[in-house]
C-alpha atoms as a PDB file:
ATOM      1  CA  UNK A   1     120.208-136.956  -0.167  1.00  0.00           C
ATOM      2  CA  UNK A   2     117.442-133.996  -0.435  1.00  0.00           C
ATOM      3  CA  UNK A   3     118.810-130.618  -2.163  1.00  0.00           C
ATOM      4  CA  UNK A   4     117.733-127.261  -1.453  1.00  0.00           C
ATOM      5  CA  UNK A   5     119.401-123.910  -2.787  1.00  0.00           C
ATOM      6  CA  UNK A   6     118.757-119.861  -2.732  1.00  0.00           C
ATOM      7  CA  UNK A   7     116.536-118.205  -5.283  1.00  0.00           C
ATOM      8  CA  UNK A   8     119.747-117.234  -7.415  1.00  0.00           C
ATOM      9  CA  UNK A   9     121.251-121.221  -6.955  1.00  0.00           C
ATOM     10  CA  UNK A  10     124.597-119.259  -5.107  1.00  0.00           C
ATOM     11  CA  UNK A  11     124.109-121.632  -2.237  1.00  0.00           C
ATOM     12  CA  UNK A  12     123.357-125.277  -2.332  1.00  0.00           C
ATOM     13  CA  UNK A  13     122.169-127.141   0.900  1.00  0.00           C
ATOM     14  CA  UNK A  14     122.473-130.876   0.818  1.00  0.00           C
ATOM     15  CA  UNK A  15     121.228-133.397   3.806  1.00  0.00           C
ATOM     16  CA  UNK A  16     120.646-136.874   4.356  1.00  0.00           C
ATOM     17  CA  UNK A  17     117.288-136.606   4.893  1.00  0.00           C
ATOM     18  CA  UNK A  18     114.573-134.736   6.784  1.00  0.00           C
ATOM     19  CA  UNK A  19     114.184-134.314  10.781  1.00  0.00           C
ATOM     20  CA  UNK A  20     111.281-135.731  12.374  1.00  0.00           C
ATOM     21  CA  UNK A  21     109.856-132.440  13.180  1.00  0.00           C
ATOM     22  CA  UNK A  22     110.465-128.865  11.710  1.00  0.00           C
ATOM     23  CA  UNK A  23     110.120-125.637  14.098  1.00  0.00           C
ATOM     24  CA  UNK A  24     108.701-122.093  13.125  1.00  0.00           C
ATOM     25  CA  UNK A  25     109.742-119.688  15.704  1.00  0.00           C
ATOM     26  CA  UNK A  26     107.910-116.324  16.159  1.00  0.00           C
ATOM     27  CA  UNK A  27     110.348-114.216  17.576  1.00  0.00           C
ATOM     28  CA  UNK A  28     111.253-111.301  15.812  1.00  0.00           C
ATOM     29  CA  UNK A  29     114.058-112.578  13.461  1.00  0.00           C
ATOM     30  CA  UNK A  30     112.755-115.510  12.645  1.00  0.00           C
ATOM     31  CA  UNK A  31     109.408-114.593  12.187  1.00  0.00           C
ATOM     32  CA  UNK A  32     111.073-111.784   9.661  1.00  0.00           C
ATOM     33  CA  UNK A  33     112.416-114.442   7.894  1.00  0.00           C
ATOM     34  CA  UNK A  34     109.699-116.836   7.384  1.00  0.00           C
ATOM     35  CA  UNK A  35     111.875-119.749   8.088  1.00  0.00           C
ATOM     36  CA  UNK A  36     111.062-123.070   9.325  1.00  0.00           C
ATOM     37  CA  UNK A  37     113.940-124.766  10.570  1.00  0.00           C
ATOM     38  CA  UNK A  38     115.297-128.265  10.701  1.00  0.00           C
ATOM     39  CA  UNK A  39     117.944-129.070  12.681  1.00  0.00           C
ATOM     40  CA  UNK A  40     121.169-131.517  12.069  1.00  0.00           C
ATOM     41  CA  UNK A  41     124.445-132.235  13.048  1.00  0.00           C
ATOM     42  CA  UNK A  42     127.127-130.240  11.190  1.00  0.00           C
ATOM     43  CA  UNK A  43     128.763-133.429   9.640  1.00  0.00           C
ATOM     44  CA  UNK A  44     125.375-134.119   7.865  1.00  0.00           C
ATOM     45  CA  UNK A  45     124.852-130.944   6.222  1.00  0.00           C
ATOM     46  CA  UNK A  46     126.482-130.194   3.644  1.00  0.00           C
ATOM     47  CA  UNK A  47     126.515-126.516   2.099  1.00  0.00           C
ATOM     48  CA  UNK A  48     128.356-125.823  -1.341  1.00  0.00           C
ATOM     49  CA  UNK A  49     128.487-121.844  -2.579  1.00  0.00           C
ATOM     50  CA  UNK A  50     129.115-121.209  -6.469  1.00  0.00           C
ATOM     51  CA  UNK A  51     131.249-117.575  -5.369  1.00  0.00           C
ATOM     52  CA  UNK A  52     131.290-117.966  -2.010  1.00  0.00           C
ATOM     53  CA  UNK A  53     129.284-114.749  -1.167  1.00  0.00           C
ATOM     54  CA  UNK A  54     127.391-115.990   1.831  1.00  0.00           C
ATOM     55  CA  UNK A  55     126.889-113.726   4.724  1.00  0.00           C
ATOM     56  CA  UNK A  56     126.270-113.376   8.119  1.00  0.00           C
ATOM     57  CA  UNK A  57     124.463-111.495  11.146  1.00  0.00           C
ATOM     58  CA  UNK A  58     123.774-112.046  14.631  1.00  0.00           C
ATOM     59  CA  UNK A  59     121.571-110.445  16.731  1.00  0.00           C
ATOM     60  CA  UNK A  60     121.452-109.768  21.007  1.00  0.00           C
ATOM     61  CA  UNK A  61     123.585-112.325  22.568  1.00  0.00           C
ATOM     62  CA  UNK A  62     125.024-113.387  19.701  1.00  0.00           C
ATOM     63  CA  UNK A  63     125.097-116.819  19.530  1.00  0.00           C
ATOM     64  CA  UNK A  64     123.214-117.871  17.129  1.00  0.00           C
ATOM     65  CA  UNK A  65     124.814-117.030  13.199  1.00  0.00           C
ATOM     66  CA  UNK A  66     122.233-116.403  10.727  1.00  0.00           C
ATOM     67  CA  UNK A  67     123.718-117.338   7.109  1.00  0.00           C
ATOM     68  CA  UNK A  68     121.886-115.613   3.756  1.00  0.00           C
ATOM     69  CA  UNK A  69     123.591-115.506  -0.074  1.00  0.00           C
ATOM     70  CA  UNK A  70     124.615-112.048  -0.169  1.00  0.00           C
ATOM     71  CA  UNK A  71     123.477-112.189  -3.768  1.00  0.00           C
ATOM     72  CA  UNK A  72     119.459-113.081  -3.542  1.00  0.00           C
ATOM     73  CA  UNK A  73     119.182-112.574   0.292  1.00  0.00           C
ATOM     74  CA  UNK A  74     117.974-115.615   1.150  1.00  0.00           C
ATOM     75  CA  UNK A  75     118.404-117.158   4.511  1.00  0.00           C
ATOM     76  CA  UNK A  76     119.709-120.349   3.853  1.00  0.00           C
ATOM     77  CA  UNK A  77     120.927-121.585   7.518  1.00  0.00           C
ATOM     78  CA  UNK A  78     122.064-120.646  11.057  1.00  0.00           C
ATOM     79  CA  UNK A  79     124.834-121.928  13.510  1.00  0.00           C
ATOM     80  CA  UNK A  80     125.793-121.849  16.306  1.00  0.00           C
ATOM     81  CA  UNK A  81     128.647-119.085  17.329  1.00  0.00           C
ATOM     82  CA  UNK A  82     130.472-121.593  19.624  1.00  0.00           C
ATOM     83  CA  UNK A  83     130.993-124.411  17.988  1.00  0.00           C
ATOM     84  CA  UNK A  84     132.736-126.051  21.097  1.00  0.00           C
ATOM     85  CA  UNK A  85     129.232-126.088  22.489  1.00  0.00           C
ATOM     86  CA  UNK A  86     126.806-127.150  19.727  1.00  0.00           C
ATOM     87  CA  UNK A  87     127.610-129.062  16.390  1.00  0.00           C
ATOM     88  CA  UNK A  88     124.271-128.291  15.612  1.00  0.00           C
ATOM     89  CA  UNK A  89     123.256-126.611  12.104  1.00  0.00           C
ATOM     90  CA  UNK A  90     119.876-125.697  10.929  1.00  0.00           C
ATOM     91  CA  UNK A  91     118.690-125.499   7.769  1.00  0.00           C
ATOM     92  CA  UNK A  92     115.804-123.184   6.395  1.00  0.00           C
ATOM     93  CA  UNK A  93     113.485-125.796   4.636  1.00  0.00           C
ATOM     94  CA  UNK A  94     112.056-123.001   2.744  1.00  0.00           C
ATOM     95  CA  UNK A  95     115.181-123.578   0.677  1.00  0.00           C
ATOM     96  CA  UNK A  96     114.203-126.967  -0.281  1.00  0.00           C
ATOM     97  CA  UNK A  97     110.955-128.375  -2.372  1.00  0.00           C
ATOM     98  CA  UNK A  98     107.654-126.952  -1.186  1.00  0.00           C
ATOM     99  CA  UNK A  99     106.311-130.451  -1.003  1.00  0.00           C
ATOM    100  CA  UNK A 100     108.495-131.222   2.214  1.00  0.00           C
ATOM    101  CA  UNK A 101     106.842-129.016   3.911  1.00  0.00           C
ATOM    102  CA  UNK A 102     103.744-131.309   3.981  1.00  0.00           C
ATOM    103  CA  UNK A 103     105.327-134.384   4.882  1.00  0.00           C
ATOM    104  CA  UNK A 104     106.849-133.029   7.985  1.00  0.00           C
ATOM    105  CA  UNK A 105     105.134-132.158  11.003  1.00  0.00           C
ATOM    106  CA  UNK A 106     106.078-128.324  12.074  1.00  0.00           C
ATOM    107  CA  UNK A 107     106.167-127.141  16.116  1.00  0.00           C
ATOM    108  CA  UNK A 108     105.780-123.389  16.697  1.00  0.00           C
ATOM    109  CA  UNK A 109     108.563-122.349  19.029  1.00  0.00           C
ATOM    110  CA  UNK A 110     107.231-119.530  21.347  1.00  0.00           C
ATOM    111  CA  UNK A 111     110.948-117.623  20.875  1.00  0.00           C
ATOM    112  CA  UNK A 112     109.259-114.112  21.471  1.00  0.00           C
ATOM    113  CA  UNK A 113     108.194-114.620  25.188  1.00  0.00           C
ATOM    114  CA  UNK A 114     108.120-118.009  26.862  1.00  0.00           C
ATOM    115  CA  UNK A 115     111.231-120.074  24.652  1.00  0.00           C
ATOM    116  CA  UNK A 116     108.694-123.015  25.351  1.00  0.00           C
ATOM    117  CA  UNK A 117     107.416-125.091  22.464  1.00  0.00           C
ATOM    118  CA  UNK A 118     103.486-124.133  21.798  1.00  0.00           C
ATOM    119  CA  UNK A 119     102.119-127.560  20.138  1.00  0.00           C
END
């Protein structure tokens, strides 16, 4: 089980391990929020909050929810806003050991003009 948590420890992301690939999107939110994402089912991620002061926003057609500890600000995750459709989560893997990041190879997602994958 790999842990990763906000700057201020508020929110605690636990998973089973990490996803083949990771994805770095450039369109304008995520590239905002430096995040590179990997992506799991819901029932393997498991997210614990010390006072429960996580927050949300959504943006255009709104259905993806963007999660961040409304103490430190950081964006820790994002669902989806119909969960009859997806059961998919994603977690920021900024929120985890920097070292991951190295092990893992990391697609740029064109999300500001094509919604292709660029590599």
């Amino acid at each position: 089980m790999l842990t990763g948590h906000c700057h201020c420890g508020n929110i605690t992301l636990k998973i089973p391990h990490l996803s083949k690939t990771a994805t770095e999107c450039n369109c304008s939110i995520c590239s905002r929020y430096a995040a590179i994402w990997g992506y799991f089912k819901d029932s393997e991620v498991k997210i614990i909050t010390k006072e429960n002061n996580v927050g949300d926003y959504s943006w255009g057609d709104k259905d993806i929810i963007f999660h961040h500890c409304t103490n430190c600000g950081c964006i820790t995750h994002y669902s989806s806003a119909n969960k009859s459709n997806s059961e998919r989560v994603a977690v920021n893997y900024r929120m985890f050991n920097p070292t991951i990041l190295t092990t893992i190879k990391i697609r740029h997602f064109d999300g500001a003009v094509s919604w292709t994958y660029i590599d």
